[in-house]
Protein backbone atom coordinates (compact mmCIF):
# COMPACT_ATOMS: atom_id res chain seq x y z
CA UNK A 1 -20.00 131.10 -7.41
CA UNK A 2 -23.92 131.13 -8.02
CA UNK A 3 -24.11 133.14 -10.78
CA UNK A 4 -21.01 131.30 -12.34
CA UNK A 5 -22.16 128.31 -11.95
CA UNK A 6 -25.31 128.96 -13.20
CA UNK A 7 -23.71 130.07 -16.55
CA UNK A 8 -21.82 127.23 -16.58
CA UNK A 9 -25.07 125.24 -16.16
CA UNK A 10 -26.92 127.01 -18.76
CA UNK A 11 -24.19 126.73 -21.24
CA UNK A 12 -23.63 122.65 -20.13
CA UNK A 13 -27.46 122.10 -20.25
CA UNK A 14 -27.63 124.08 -23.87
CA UNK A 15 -24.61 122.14 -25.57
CA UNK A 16 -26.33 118.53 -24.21
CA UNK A 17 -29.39 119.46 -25.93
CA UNK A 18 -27.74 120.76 -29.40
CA UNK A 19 -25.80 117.27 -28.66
CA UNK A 20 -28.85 115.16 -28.67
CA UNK A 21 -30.21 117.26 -31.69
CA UNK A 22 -26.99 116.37 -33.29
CA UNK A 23 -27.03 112.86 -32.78
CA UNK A 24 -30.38 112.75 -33.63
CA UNK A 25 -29.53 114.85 -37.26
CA UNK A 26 -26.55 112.22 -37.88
CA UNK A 27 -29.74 109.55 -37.74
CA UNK A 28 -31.17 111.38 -40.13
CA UNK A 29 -28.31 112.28 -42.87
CA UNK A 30 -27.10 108.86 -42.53
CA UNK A 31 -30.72 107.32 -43.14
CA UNK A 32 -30.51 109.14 -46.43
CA UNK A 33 -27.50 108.58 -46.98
CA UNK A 34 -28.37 104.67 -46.85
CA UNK A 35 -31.67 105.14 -48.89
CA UNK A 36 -29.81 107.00 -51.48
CA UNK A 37 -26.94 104.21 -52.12
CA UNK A 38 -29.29 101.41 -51.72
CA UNK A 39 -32.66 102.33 -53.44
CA UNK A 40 -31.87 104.94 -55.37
CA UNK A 41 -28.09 104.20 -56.47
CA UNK A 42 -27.28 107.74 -55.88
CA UNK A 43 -24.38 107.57 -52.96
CA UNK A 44 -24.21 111.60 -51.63
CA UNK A 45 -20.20 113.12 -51.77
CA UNK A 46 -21.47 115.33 -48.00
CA UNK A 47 -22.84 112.55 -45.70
CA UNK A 48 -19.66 110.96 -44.70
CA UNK A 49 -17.81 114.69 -43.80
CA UNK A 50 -20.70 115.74 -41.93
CA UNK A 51 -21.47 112.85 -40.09
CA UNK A 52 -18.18 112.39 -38.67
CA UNK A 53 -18.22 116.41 -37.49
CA UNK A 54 -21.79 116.15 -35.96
CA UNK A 55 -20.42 112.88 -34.77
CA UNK A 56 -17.28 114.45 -33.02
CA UNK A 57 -19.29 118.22 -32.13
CA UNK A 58 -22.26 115.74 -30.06
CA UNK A 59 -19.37 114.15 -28.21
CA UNK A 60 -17.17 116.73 -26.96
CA UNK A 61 -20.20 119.30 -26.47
CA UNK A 62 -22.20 116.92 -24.08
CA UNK A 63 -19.06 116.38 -21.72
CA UNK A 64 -19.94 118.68 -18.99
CA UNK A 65 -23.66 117.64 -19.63
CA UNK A 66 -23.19 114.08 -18.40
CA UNK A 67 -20.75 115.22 -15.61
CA UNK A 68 -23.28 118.19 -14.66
CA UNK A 69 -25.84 115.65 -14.43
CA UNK A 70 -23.74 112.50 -12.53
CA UNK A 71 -24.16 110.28 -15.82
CA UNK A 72 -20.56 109.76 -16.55
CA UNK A 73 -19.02 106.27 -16.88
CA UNK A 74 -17.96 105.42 -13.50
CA UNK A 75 -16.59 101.76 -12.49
CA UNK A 76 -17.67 101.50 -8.63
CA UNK A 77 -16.82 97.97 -7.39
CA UNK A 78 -14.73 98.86 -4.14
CA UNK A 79 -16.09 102.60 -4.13
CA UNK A 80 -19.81 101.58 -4.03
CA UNK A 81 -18.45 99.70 -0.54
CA UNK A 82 -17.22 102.96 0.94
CA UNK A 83 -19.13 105.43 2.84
CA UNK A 84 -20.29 108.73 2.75
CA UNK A 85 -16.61 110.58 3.32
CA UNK A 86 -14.50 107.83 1.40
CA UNK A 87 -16.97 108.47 -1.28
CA UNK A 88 -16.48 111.87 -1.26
CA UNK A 89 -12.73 111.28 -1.07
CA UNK A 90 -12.98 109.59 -4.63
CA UNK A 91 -15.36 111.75 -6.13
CA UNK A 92 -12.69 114.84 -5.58
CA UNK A 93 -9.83 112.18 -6.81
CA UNK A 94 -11.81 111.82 -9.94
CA UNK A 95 -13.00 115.33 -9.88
CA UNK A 96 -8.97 116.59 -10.06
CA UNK A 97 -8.17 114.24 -12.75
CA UNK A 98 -10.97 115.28 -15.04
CA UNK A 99 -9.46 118.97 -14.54
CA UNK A 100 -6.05 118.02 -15.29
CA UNK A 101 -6.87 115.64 -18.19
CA UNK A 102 -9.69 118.54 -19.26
CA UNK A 103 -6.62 121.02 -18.82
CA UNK A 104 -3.82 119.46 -20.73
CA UNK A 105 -6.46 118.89 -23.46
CA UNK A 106 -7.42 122.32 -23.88
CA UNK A 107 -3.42 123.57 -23.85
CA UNK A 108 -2.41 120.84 -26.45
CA UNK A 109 -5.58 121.25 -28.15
CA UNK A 110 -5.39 125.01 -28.61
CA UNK A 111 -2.25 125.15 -30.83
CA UNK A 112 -3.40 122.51 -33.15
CA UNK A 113 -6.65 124.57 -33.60
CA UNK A 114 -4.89 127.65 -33.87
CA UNK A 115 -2.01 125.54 -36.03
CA UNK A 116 -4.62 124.34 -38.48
CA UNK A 117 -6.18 127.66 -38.73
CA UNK A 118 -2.45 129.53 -39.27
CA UNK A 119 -1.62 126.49 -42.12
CA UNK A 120 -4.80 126.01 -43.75
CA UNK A 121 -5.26 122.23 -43.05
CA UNK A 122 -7.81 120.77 -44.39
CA UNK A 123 -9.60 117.31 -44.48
CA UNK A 124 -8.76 115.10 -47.13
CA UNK A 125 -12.13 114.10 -48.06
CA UNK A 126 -14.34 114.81 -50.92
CA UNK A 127 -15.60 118.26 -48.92
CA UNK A 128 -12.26 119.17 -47.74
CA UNK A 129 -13.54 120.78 -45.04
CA UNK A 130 -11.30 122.75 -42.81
CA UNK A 131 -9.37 120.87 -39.96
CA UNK A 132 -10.39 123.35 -36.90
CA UNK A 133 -13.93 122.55 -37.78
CA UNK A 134 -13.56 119.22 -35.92
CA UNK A 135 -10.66 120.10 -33.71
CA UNK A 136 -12.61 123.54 -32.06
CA UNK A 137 -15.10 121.12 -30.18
CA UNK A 138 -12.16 118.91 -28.64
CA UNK A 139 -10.68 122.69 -26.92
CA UNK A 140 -14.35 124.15 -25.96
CA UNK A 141 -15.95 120.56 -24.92
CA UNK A 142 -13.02 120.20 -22.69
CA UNK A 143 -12.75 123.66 -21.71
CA UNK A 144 -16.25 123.45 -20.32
CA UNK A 145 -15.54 120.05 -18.79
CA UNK A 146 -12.79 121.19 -16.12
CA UNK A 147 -15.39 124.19 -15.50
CA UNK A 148 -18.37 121.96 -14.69
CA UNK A 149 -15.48 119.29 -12.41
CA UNK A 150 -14.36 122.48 -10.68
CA UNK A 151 -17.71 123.52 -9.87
CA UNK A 152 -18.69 120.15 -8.69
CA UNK A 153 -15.47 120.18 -6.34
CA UNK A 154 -16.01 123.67 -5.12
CA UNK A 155 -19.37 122.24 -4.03
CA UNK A 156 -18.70 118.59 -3.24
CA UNK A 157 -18.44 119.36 0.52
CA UNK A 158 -21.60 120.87 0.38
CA UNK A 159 -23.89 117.92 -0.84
CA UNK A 160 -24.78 114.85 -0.24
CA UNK A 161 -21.99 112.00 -0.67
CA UNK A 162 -22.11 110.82 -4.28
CA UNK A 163 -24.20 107.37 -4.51
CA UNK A 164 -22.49 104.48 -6.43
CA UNK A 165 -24.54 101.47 -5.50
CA UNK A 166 -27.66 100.61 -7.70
CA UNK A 167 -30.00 100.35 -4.91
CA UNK A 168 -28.55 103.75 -3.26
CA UNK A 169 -29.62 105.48 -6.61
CA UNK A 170 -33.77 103.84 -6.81
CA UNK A 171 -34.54 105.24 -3.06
């Protein structure tokens, strides 16, 4: 389990980073993109097909990040009220739906990867860049997030009961 999850860290920890450097390239292209059009008059025919894949590669790559490292989304009205065991209760709830929403994903997601790879599809944009380009990160994005919520289960009894309250997290 250490040495697996440590992998699993690494890898989670590596993807977040190429994430932010992703986001922070789609800044970029799209800042040129904009000075190009505007001052220049010279729209680009690549911004708009790589945007949208850095756009979609950032996302799905920094999944297990933000789970890894207890940023995800959570809504914690009547859960922030519970204690230490009922929070733990809901963090495995939540944990076991990530893994069968991360699961299903990765199944359904697999043959239209390997579909689109089989066919040929491509995008119908100016690029035409191939489909699987933008589909690949969906499978491995969510492949890695039911990894990272299975590790956090396995060791959920093991740690300290997640915190949901504001205050409870500034201590």
């Amino acid at each position: 389990m250490g040495r697996i999850g440590a992998i699993c860290g690494a890898i989670s920890d590596s993807l977040g980073y190429l994430s932010a450097g992703l986001l922070f390239a789609t800044g970029l292209i799209l800042s040129y993109e904009v000075c190009a059009r505007y001052f220049f008059n010279a729209p680009t025919i690549w911004i708009h097909d790589y945007a949208i894949t850095f756009q979609v590669w950032f996302t799905y790559f920094a999944l297990a990040y933000v789970l890894r490292s207890g940023e995800m989304i959570r809504i914690t009205a009547v859960i922030g009220l519970l204690g230490p065991t009922g929070r733990r209760i809901a963090e495995a709830f939540s944990l076991l739906v990530i893994i069968a929403i991360s699961i299903l994903v990765v199944v359904l997601g697999s043959d239209i990867v390997a579909d689109s790879i089989a066919l040929g599809r491509r995008q119908p944009t100016m690029l035409a860049l191939p489909n699987w380009i933008v589909e690949l990160p969906v499978v491995v994005g969510f492949a890695l997030l039911a990894v990272q919520a299975l590790l956090n289960l396995i060791r959920l009894p093991f740690v300290e009961a997640p915190v949901f309250r504001v205050e409870e997290m500034h201590k």
